[in-house]
Protein backbone atom coordinates (compact mmCIF):
# COMPACT_ATOMS: atom_id res chain seq x y z
CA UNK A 1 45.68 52.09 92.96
CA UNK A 2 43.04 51.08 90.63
CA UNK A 3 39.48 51.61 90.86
CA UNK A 4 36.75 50.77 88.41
CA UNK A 5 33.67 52.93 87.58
CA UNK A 6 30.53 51.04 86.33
CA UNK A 7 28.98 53.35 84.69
CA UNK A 8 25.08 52.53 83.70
CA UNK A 9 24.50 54.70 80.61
CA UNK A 10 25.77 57.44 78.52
CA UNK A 11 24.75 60.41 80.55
CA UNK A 12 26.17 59.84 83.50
CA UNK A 13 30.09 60.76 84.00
CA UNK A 14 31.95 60.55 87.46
CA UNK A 15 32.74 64.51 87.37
CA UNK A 16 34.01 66.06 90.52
CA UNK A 17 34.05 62.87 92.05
CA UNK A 18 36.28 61.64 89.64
CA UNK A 19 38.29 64.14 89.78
CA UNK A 20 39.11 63.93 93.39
CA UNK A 21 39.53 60.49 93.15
CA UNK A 22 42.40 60.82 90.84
CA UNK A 23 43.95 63.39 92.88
CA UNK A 24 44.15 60.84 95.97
CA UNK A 25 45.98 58.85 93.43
CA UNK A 26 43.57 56.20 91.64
CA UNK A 27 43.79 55.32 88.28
CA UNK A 28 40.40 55.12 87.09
CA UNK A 29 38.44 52.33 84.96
CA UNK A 30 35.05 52.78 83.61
CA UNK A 31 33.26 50.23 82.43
CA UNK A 32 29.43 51.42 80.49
CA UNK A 33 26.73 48.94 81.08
CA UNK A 34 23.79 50.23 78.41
CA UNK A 35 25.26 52.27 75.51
CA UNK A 36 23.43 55.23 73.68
CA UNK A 37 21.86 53.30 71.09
CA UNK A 38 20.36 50.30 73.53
CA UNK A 39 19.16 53.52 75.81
CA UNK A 40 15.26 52.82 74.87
CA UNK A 41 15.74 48.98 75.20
CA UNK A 42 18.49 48.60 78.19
CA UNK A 43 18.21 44.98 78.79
CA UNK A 44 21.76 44.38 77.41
CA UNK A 45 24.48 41.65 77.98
CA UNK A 46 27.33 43.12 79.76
CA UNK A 47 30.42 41.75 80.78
CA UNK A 48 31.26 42.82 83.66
CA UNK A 49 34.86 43.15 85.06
CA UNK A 50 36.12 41.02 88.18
CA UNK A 51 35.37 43.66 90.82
CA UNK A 52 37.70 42.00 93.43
CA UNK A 53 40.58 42.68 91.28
CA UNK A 54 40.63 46.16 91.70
CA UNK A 55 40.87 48.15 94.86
CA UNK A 56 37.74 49.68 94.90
CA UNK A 57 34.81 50.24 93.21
CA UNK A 58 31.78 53.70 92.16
CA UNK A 59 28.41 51.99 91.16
CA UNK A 60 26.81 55.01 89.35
CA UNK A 61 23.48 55.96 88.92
CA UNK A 62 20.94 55.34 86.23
CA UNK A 63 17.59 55.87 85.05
CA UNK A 64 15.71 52.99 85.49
CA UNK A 65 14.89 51.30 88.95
CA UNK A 66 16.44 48.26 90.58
CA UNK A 67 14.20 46.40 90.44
CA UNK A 68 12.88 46.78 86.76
CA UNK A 69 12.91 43.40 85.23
CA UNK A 70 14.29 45.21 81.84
CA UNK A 71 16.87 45.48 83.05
CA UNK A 72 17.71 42.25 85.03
CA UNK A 73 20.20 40.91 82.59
CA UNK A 74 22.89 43.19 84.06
CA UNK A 75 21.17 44.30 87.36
CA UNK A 76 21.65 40.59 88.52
CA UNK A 77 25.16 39.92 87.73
CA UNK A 78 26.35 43.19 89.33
CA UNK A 79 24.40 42.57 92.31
CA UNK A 80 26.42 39.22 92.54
CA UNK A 81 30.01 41.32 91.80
CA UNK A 82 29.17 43.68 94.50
CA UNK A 83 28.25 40.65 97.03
CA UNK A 84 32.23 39.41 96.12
CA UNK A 85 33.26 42.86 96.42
CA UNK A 86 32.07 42.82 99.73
CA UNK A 87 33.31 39.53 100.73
CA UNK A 88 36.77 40.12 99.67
CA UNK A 89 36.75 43.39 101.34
CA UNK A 90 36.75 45.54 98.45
CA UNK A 91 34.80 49.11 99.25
CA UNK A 92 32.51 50.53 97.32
CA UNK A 93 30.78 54.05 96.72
CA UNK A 94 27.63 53.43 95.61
CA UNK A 95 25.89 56.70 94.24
CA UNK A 96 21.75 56.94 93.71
CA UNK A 97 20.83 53.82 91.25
CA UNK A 98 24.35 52.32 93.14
CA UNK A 99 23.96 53.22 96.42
CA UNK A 100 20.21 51.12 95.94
CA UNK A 101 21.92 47.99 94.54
CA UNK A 102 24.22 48.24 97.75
CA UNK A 103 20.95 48.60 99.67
CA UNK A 104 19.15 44.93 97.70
CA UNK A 105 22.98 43.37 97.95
CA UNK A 106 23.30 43.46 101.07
CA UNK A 107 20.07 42.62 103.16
CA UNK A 108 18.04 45.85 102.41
CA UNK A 109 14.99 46.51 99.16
CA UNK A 110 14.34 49.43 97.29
CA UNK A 111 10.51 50.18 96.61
CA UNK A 112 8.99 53.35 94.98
CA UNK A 113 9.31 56.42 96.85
CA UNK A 114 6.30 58.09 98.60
CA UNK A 115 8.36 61.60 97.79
CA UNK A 116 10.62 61.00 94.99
CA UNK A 117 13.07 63.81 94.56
CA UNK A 118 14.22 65.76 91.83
CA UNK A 119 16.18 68.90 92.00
CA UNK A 120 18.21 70.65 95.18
CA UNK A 121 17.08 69.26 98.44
CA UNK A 122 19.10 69.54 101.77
CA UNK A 123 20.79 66.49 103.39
CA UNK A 124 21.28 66.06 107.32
CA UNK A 125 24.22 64.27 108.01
CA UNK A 126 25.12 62.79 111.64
CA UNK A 127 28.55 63.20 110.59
CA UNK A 128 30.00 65.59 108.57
CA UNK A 129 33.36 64.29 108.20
CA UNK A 130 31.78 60.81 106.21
CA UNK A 131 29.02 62.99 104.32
CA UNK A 132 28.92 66.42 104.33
CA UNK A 133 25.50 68.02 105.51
CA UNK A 134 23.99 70.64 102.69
CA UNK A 135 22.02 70.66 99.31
CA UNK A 136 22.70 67.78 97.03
CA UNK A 137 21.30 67.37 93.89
CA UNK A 138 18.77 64.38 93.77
CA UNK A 139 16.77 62.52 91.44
CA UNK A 140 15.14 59.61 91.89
CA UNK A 141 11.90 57.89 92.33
CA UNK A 142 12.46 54.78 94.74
CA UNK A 143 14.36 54.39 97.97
CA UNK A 144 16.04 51.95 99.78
CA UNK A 145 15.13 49.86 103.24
CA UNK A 146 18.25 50.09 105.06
CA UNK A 147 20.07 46.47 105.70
CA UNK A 148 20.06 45.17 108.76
CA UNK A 149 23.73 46.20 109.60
CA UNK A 150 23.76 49.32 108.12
CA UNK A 151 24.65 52.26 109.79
CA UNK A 152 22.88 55.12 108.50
CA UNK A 153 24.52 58.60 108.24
CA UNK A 154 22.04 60.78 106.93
CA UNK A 155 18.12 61.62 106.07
CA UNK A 156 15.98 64.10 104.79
CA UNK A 157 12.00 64.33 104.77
CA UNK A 158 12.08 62.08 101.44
CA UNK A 159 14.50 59.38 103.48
CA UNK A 160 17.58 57.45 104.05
CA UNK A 161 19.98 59.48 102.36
CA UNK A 162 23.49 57.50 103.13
CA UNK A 163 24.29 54.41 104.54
CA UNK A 164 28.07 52.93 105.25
CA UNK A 165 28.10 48.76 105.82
CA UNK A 166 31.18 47.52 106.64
CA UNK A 167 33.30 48.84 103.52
CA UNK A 168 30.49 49.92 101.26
CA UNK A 169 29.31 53.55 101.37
CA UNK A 170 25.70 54.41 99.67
CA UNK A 171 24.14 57.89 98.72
CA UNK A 172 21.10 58.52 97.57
CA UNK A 173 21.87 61.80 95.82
CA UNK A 174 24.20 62.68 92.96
CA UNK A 175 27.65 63.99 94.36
CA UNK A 176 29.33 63.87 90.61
CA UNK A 177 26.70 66.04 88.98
CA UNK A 178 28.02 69.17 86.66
CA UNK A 179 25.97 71.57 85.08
CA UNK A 180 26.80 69.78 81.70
CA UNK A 181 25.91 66.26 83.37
CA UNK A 182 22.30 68.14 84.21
CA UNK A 183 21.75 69.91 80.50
CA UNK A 184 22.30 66.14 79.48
CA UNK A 185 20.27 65.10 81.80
CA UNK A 186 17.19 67.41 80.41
CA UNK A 187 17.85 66.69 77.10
CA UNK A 188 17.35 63.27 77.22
CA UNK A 189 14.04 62.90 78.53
CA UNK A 190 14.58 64.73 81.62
CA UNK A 191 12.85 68.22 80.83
CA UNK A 192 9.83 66.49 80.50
CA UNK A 193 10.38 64.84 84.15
CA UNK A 194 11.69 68.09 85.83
CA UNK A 195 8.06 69.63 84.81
CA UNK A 196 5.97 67.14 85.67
CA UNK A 197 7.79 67.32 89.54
CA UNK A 198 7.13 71.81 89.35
CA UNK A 199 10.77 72.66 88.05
CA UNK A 200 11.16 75.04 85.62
CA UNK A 201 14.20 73.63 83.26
CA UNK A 202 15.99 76.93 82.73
CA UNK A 203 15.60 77.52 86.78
CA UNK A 204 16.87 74.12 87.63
CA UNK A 205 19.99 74.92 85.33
CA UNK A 206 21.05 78.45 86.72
CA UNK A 207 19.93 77.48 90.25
CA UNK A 208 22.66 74.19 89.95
CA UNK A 209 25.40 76.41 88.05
CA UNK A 210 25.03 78.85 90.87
CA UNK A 211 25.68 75.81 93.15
CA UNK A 212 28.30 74.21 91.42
CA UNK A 213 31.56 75.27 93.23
CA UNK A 214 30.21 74.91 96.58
CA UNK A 215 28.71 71.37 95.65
CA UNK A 216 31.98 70.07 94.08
CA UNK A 217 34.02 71.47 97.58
CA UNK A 218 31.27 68.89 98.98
CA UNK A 219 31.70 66.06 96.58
CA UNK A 220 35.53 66.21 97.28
CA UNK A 221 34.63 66.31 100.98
CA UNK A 222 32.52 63.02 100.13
CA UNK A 223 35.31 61.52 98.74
CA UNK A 224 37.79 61.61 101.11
CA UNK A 225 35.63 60.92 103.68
CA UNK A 226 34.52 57.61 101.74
CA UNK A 227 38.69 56.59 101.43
CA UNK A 228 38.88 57.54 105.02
CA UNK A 229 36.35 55.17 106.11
CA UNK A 230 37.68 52.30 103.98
CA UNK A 231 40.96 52.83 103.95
CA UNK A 232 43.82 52.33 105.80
CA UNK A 233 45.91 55.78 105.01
CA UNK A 234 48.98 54.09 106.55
CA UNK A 235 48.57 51.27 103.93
CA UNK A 236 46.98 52.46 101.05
CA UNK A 237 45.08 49.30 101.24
CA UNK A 238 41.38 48.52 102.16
CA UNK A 239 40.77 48.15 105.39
CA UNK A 240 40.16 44.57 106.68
CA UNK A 241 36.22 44.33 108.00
CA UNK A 242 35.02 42.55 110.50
CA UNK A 243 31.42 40.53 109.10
CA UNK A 244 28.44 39.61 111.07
CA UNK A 245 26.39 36.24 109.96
């Protein structure tokens, strides 16, 4: 099975999430949007991939916001891949930045959060079996308006926190993150960012390694409950949808 990773800049790899994914047998794509150098000027051409030829697809997170107009040169055209995705009933696991381009895609907005989140924050989930209650790492300073459809799975004080629409499953936190992924994190502009929310950089970093196992037991949870939800396990194959006008 094949499954493509758009990955939005440098900093951000799939970790534990990857790795799960290969263990349920996908072979594993990635495709970077903005690259190192254009990091300070993302507005980059990118071509993207046909997302309906693979059988499913992670939109990762980023940096910047949906709706930045920087960074409309590629924000637009993936918008329009994940609306084919959709229609061809390709799923999706949209994570942070992704899980808010599900959110615009698909009927929804994302606006600036009145409590944007940065550092470990619990997560109540209706259903543990789709997305696992428990601290998740966040960071972010918007957040979506659900789509119409959506059925939302779980919240916090902050917000929506996940959302599953017919094949395509969004969360607002970061279910890949490593304790590397977070030092790179900081030292790319980050540090400055943690402070300015209270967080104390060399806290953040022991508090998440002490985390870590626990959190990656959860982000293989995540996974399989994504593949569970989209996927028929007799098949292999993407489940077929039923959509609403």
């Amino acid at each position: 099975m094949q499954l493509l990773v758009i990955q939005h800049d440098h900093a951000s790899p799939l970790g534990p999430v990857a790795e799960r994914l290969v263990e349920r047998g996908f072979d594993l794509t990635a495709h970077p949007v903005v690259p190192e150098a254009s990091f300070l000027a993302p507005g980059v051409e990118t071509d993207f991939p046909d997302f309906t030829g693979f059988d499913a697809v992670v939109s990762m997170g980023a940096p910047w916001s949906a709706y930045d107009e920087i960074i409309d040169s590629w924000v637009r055209p993936e918008v329009e891949q994940l609306r084919r995705a959709d229609e061809a009933g390709v799923p999706v696991l949209g994570i942070c930045f992704g899980g808010q381009l599900l959110a615009a895609t698909h009927g929804g907005s994302v606006i600036p959060s009145s409590t944007p989140e940065i550092g470990w924050a619990e997560v109540c989930s209706d259903d543990d079996a789709p997305v696992p209650s428990g601290p998740w790492l966040q960071w972010h300073y918007d957040r979506w308006e659900l789509p119409r459809d959506a059925n939302e799975l779980a919240r916090n004080a902050a917000g929506s926190q996940a959302f599953i629409l017919r094949g395509n499953l969004a969360v607002q936190f970061h279910p890949e993150l490593t304790t590397t992924m977070l030092a790179g994190w900081l030292g790319n502009g980050g540090s400055e960012k943690a402070a300015s929310a209270g967080l104390d950089r060399e806290k953040l970093l022991t508090e998440t390694r002490q985390r870590e196992g626990a959190a990656r037991v959860r982000a293989h949870r995540l996974v399989d409950g994504f593949l569970r939800a989209t996927f028929d396990t007799s098949t292999h194959r993407p489940m077929a949808v039923e959509r609403t006008s």
